[in-house]
C-alpha atoms as a PDB file:
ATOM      1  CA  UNK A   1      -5.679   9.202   9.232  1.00  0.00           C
ATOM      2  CA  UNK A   2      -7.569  12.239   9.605  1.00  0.00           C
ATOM      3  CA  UNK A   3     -10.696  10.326   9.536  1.00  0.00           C
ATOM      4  CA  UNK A   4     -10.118   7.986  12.107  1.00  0.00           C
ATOM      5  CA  UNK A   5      -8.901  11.094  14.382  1.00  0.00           C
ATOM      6  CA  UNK A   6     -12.266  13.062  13.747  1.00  0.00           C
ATOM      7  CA  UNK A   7     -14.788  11.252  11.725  1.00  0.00           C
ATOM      8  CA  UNK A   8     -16.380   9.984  14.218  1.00  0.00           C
ATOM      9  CA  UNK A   9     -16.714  12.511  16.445  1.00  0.00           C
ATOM     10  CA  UNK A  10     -18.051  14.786  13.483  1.00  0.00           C
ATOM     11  CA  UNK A  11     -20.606  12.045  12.443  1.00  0.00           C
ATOM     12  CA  UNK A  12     -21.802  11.953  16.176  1.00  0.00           C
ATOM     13  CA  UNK A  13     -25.278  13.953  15.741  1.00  0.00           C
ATOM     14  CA  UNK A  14     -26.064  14.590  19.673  1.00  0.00           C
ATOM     15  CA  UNK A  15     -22.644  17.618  19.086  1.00  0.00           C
ATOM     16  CA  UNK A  16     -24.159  19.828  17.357  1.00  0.00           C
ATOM     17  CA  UNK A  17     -21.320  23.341  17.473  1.00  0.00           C
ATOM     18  CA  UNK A  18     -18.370  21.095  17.340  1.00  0.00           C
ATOM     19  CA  UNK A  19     -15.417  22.373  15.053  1.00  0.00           C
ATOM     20  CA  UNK A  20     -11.581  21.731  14.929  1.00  0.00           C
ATOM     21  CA  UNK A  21      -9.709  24.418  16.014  1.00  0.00           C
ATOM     22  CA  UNK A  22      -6.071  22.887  15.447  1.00  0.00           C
ATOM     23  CA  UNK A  23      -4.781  19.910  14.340  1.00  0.00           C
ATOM     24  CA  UNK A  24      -0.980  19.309  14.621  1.00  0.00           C
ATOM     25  CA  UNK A  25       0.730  16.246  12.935  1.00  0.00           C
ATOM     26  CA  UNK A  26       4.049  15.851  13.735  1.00  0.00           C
ATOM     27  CA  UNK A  27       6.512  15.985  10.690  1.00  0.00           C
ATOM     28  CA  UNK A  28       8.409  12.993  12.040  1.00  0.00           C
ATOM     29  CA  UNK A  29       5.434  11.429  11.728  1.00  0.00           C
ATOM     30  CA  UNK A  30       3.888  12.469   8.460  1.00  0.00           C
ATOM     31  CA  UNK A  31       7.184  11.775   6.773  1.00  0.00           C
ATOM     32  CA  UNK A  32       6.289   8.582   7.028  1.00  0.00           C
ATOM     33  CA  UNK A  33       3.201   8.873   4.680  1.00  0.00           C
ATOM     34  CA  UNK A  34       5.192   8.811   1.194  1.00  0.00           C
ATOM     35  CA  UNK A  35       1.674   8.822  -0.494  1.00  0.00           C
ATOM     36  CA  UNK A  36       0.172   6.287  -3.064  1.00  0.00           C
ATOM     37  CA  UNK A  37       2.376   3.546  -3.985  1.00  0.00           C
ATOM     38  CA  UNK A  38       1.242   3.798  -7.591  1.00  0.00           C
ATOM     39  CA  UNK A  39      -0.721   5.660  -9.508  1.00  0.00           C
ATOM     40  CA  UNK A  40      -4.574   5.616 -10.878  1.00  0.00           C
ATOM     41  CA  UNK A  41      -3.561   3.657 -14.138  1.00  0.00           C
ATOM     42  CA  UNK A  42      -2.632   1.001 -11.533  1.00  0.00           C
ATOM     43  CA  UNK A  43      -5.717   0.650  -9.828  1.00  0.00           C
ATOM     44  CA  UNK A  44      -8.194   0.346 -13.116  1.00  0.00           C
ATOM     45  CA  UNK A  45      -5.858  -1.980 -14.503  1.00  0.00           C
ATOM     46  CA  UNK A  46      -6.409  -4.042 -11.754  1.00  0.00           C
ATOM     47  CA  UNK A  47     -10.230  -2.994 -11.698  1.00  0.00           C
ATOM     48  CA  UNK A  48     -10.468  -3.726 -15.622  1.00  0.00           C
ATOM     49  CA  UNK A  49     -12.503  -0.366 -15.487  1.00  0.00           C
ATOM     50  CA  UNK A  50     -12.181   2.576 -17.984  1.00  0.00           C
ATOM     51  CA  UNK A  51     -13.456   5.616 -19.253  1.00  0.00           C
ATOM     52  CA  UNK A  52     -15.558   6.773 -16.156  1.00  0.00           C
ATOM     53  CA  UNK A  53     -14.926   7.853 -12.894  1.00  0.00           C
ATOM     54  CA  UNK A  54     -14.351   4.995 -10.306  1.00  0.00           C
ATOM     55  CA  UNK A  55     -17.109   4.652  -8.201  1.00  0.00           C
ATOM     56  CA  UNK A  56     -17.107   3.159  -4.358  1.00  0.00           C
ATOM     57  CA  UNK A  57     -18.545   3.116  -1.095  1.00  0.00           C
ATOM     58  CA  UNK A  58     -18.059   2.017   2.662  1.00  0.00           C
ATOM     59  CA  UNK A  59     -20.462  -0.533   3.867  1.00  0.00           C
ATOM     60  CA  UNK A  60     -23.128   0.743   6.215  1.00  0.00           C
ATOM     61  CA  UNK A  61     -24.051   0.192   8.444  1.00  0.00           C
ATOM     62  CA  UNK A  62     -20.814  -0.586   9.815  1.00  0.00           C
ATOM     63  CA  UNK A  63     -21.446  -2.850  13.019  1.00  0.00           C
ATOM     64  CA  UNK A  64     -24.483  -5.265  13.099  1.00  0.00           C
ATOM     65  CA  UNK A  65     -24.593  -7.031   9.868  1.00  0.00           C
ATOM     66  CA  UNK A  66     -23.294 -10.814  10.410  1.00  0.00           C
ATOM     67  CA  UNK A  67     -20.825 -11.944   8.339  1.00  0.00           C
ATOM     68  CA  UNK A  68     -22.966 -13.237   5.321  1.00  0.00           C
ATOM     69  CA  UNK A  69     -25.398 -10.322   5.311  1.00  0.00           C
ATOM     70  CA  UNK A  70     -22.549  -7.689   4.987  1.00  0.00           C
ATOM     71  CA  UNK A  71     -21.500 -10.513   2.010  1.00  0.00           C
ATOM     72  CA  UNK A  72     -24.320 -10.101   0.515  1.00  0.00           C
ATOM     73  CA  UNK A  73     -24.907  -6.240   0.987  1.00  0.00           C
ATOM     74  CA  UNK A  74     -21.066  -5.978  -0.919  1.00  0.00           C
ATOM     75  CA  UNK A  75     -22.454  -8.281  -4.249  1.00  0.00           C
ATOM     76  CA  UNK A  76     -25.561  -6.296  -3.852  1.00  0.00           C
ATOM     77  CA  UNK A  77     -23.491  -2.556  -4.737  1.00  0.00           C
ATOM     78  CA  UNK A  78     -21.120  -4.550  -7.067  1.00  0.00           C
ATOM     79  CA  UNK A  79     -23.986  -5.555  -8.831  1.00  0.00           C
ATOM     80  CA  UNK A  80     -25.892  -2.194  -8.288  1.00  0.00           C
ATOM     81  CA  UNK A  81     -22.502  -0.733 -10.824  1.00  0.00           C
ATOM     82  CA  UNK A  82     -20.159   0.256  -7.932  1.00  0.00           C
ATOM     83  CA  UNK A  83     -16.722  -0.338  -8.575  1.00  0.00           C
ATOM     84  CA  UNK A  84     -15.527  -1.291  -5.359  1.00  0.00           C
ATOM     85  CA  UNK A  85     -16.471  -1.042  -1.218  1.00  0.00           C
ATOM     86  CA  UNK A  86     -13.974  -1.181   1.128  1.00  0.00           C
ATOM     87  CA  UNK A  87     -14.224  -1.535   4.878  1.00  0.00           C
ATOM     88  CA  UNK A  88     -15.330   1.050   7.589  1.00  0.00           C
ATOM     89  CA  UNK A  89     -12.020   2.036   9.238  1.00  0.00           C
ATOM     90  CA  UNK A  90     -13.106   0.892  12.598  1.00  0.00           C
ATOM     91  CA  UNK A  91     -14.712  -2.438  11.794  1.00  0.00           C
ATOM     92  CA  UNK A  92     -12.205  -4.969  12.603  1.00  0.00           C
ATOM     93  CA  UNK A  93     -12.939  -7.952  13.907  1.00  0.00           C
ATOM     94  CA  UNK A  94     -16.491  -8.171  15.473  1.00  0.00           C
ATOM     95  CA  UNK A  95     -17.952 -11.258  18.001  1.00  0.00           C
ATOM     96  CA  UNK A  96     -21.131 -10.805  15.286  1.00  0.00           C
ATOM     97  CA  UNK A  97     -18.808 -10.734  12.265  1.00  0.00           C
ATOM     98  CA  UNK A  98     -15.110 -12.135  12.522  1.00  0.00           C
ATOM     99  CA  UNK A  99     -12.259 -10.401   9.704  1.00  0.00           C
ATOM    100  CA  UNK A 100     -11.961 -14.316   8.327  1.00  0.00           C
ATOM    101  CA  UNK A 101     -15.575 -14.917   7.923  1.00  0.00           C
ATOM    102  CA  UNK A 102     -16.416 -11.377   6.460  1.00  0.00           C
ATOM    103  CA  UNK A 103     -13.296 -11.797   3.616  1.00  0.00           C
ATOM    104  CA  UNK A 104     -14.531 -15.376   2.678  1.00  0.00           C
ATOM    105  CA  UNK A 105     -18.236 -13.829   2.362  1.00  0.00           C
ATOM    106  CA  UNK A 106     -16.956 -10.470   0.423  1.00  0.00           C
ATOM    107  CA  UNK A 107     -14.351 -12.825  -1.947  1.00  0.00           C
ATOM    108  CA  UNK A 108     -17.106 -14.639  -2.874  1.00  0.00           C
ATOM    109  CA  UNK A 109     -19.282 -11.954  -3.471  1.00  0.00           C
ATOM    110  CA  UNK A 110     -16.834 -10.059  -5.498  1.00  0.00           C
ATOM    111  CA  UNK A 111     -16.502 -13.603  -7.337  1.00  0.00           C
ATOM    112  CA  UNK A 112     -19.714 -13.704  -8.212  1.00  0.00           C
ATOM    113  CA  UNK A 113     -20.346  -9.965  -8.901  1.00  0.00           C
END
């Protein structure tokens, strides 16, 4: 949450003496985040990966790549010994690059990886 709030802005390089004086989060609303649903054990069971550090990254960049190139550019790091890549959080679904077409690409990279 507190990425899609500020990341951005942070990451934009023309501000250059920007900082975050305050955040407030309501606690109506941060009750709501009860926090993992499960724990790490989980997560490399379903991986099939042990005894190192789990290792991932966000596609970049995040906007431009069609469909099959950001396909490709996920079996590329899988390959490259990343254990998993996961979605910008403000790709969605581009004109260049629709949600539908991007999952068939990245399931069939991951297949193949």
């Amino acid at each position: 949450m507190f990425t899609s709030i500020v990341g951005n802005v942070f990451g934009f390089k023309a501000l250059r003496a920007l900082r975050l004086g305050d955040l407030r989060i309501p606690t109506s609303y941060s009750k709501t985040f009860q926090g993992p649903p499960h724990s790490i054990q989980v997560e490399r069971d379903k991986l099939n990966k042990y005894g190192h550090p789990l290792l991932g990254c966000t596609i970049k960049p995040k906007l431009g790549l069609s469909a099959k190139n950001y396909g490709r550019a996920v079996y590329e790091y899988l390959r490259g010994g990343l254990d998993f890549t996961k979605d910008d959080e403000n790709v969605n679904s581009q004109p260049s690059m629709r949600w539908r077409d991007r999952f068939l690409f990245c399931a069939e990279a991951i297949y193949k990886a």
